[in-house]
C-alpha atoms as a PDB file:
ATOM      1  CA  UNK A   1      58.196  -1.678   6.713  1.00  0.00           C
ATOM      2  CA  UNK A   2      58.314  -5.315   7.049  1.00  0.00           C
ATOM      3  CA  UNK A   3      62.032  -5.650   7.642  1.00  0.00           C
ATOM      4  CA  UNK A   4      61.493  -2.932  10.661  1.00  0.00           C
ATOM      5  CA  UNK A   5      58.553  -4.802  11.742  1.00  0.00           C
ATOM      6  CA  UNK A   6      60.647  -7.966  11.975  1.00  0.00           C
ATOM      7  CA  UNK A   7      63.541  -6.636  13.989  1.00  0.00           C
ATOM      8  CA  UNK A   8      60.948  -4.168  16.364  1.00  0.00           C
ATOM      9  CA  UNK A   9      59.768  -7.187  17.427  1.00  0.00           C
ATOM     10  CA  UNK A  10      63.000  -9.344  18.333  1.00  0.00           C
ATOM     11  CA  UNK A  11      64.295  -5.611  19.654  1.00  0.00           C
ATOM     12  CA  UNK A  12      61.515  -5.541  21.823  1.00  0.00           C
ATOM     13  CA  UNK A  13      62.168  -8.524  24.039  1.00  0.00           C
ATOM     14  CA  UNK A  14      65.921  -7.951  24.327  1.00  0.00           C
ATOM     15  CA  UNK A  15      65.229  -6.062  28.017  1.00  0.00           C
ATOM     16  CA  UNK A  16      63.883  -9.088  29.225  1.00  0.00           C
ATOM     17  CA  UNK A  17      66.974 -10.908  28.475  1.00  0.00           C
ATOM     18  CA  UNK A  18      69.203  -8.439  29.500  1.00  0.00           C
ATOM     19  CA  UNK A  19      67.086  -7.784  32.669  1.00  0.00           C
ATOM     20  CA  UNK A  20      67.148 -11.645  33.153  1.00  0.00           C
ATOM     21  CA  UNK A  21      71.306 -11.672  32.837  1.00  0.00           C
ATOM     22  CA  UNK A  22      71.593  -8.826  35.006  1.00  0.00           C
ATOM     23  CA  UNK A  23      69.516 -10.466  37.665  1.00  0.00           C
ATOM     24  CA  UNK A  24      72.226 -14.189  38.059  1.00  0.00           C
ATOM     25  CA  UNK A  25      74.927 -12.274  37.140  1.00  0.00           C
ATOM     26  CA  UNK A  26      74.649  -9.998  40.247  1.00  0.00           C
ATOM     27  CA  UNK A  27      74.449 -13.811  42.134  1.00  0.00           C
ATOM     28  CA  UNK A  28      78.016 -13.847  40.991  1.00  0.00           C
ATOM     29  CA  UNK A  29      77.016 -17.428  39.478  1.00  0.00           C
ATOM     30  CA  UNK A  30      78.322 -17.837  35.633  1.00  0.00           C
ATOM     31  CA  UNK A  31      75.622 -17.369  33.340  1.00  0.00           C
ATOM     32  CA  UNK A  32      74.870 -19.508  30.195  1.00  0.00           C
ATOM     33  CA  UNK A  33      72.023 -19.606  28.130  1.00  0.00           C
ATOM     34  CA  UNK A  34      69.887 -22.366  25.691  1.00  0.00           C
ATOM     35  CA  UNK A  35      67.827 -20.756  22.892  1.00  0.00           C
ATOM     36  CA  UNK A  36      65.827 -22.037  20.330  1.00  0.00           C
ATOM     37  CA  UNK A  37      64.119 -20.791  17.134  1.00  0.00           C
ATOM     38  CA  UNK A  38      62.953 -16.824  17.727  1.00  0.00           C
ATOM     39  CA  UNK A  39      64.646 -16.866  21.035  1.00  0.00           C
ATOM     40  CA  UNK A  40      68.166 -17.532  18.911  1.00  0.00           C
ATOM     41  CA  UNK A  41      67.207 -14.032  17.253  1.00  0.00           C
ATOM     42  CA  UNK A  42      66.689 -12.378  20.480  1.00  0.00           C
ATOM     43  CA  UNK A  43      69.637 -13.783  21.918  1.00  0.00           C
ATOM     44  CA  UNK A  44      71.721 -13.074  19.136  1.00  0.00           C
ATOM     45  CA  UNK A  45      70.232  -8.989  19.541  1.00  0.00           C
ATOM     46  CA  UNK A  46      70.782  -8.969  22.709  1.00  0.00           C
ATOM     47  CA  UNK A  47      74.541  -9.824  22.848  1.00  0.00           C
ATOM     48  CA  UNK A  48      74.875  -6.909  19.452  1.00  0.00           C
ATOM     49  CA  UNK A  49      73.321  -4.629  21.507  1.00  0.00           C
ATOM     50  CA  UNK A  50      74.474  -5.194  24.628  1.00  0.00           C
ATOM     51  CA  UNK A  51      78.375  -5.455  24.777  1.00  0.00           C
ATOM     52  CA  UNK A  52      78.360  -5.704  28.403  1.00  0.00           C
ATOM     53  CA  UNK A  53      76.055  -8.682  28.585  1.00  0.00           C
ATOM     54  CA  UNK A  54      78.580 -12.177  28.739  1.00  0.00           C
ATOM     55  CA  UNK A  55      77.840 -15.632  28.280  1.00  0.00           C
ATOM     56  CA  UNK A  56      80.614 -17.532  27.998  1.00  0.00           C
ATOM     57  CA  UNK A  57      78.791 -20.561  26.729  1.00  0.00           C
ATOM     58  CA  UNK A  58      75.558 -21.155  24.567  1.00  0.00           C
ATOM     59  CA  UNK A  59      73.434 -23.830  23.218  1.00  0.00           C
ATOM     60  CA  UNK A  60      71.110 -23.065  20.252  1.00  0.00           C
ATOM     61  CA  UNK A  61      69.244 -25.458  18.280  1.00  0.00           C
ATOM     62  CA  UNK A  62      66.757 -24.141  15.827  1.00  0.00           C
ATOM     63  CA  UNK A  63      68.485 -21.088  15.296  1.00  0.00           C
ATOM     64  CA  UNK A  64      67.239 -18.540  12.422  1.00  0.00           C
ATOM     65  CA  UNK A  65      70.168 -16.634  12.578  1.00  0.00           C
ATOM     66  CA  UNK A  66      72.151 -16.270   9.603  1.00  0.00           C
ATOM     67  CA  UNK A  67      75.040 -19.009   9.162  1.00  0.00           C
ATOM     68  CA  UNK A  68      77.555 -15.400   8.668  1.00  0.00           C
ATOM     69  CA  UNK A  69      76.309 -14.284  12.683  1.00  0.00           C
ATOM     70  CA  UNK A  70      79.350 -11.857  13.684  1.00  0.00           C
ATOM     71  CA  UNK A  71      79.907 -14.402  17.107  1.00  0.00           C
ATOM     72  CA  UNK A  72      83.841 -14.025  16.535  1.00  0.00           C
ATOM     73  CA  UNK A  73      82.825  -9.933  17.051  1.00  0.00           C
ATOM     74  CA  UNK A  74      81.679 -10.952  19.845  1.00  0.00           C
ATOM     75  CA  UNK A  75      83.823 -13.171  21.262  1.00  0.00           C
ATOM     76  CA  UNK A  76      86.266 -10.414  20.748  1.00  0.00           C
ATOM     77  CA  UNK A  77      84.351  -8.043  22.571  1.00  0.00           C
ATOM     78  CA  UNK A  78      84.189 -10.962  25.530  1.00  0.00           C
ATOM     79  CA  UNK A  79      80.892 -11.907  25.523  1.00  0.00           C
ATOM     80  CA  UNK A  80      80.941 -15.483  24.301  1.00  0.00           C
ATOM     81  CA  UNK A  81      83.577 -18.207  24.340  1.00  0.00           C
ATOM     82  CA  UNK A  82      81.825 -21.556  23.572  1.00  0.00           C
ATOM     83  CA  UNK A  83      78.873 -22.018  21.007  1.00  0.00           C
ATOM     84  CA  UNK A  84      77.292 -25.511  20.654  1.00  0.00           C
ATOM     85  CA  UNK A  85      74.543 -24.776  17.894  1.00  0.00           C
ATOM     86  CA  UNK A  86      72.773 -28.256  17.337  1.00  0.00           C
ATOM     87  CA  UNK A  87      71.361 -28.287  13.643  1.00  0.00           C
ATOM     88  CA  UNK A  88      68.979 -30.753  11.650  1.00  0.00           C
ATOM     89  CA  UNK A  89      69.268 -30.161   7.752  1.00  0.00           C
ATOM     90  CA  UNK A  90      65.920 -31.338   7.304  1.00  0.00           C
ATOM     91  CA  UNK A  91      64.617 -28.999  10.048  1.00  0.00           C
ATOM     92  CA  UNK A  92      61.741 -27.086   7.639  1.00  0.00           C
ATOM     93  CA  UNK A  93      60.827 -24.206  10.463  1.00  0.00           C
ATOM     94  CA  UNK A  94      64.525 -23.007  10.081  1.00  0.00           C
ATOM     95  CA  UNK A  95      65.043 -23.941   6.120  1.00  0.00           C
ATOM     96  CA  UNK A  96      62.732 -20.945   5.289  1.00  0.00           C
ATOM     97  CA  UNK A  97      63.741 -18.423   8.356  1.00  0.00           C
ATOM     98  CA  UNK A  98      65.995 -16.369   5.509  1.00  0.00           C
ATOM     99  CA  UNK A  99      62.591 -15.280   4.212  1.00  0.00           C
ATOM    100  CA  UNK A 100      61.736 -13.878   7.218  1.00  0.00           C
ATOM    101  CA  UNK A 101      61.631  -9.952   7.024  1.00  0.00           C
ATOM    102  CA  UNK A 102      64.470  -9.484   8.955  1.00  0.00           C
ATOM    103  CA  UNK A 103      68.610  -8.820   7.926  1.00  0.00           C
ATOM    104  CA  UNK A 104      69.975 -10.905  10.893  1.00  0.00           C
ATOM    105  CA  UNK A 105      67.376 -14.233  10.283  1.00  0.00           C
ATOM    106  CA  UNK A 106      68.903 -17.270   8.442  1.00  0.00           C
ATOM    107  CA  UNK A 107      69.471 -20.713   8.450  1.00  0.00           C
ATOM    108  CA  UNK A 108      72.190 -21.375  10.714  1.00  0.00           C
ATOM    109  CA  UNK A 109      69.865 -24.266  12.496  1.00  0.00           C
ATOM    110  CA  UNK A 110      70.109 -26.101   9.186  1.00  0.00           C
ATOM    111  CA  UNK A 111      73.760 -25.293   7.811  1.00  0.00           C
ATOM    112  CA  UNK A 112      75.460 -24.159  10.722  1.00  0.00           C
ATOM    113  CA  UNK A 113      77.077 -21.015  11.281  1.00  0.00           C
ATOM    114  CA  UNK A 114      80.974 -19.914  10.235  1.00  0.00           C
ATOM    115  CA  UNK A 115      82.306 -18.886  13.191  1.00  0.00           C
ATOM    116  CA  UNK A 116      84.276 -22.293  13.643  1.00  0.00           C
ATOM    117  CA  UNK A 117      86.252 -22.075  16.416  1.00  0.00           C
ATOM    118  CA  UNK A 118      83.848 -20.540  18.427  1.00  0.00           C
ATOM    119  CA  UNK A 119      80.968 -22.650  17.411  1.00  0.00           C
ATOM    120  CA  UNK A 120      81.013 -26.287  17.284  1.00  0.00           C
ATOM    121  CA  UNK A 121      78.088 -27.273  14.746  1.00  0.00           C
ATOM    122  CA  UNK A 122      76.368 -30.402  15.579  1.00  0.00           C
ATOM    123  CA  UNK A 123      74.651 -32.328  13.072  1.00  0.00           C
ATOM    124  CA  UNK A 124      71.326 -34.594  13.999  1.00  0.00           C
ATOM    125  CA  UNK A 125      69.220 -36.311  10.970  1.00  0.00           C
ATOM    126  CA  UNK A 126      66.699 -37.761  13.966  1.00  0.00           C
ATOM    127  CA  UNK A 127      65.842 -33.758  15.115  1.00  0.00           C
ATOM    128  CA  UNK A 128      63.078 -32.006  13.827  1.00  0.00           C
ATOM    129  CA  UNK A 129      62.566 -28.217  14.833  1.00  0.00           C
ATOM    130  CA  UNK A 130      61.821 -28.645  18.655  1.00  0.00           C
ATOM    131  CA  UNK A 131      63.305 -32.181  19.344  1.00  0.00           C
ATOM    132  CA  UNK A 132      66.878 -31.494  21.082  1.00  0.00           C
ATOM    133  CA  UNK A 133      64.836 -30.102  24.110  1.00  0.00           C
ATOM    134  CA  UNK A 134      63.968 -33.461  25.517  1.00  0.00           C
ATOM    135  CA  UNK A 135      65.370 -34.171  29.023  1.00  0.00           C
ATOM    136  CA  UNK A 136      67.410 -36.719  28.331  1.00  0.00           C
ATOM    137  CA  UNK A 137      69.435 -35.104  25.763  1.00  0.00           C
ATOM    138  CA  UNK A 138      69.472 -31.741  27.954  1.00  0.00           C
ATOM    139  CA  UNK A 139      71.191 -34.219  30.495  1.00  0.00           C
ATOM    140  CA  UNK A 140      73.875 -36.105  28.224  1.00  0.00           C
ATOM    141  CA  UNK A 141      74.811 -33.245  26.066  1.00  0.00           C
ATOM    142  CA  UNK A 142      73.716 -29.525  27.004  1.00  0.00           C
ATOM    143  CA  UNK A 143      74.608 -29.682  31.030  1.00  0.00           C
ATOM    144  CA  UNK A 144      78.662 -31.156  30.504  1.00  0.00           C
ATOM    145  CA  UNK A 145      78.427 -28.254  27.462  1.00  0.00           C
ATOM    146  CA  UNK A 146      77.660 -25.457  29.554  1.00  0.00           C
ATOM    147  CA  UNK A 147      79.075 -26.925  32.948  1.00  0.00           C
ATOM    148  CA  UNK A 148      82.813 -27.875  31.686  1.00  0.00           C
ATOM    149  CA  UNK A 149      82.513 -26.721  27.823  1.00  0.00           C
ATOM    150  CA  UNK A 150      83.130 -30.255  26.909  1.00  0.00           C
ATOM    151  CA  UNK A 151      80.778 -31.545  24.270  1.00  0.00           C
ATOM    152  CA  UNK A 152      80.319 -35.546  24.420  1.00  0.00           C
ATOM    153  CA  UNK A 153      80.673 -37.780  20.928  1.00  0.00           C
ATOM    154  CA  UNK A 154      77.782 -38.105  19.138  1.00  0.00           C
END
């Protein structure tokens, strides 16, 4: 039951994303998205379940989705184009996510995912768990990733 319990609970906040897309893209603006830790699960769900839900581009850092996350599925399906996942091996929060009760959580924050091509995995030593939120890396790196796709040196 804890492997139901798990998912349930990612499951259950997937309307609110969806809801949330639905709501810009009927702006006609493009829609992108930044998740972190748990929300990288619920993103992740929400895209699987969800084939008509697009975001071309995505930043996660933190993720606990497995490092095998079917994103080239769903870049065939259209729904994603560009992933910058930001990772920190070190990152402890994420380096025991595969024993959470769930079959899509893993530790793609710390290792990266395979999808290359689709993802670009970023390594930081200096990044704990939370740390890539900070403005001033949201302002080098994240906006000219989701505005243009273009991810800056390190």
């Amino acid at each position: 039951a804890p492997l139901a319990r798990t998912t349930r609970t990612a499951d259950a906040c997937v309307p609110s994303v969806v809801n949330a897309w639905k709501a810009h893209d009927d702006t006609g603006l493009h829609v992108m998205a930044a998740a972190h830790s748990f929300g990288t699960l619920i993103l992740g769900r929400a895209l699987q379940l969800n084939p008509d839900v697009k975001l071309p581009r995505l930043v996660l850092f933190g993720s606990i989705l497995k490092e095998s996350f079917p994103w080239s599925a769903l870049a065939r399906r259209g729904q994603v184009q560009k992933i910058l996942n930001e990772t920190c091996p070190d990152d402890r929060a994420v380096r025991f996510a595969h024993l959470l009760p769930c079959r899509w959580t893993g530790r793609a924050g710390c290792f990266g995912f395979d999808a290359l091509g689709i993802v670009e995995n970023r390594v930081y030593d200096w990044m704990g768990h939370s740390d890539a939120g900070h403005r001033v890396h949201v302002e080098k790196v994240w906006i000219p990733f989701l505005i243009k796709g273009q991810v800056p040196p390190p």
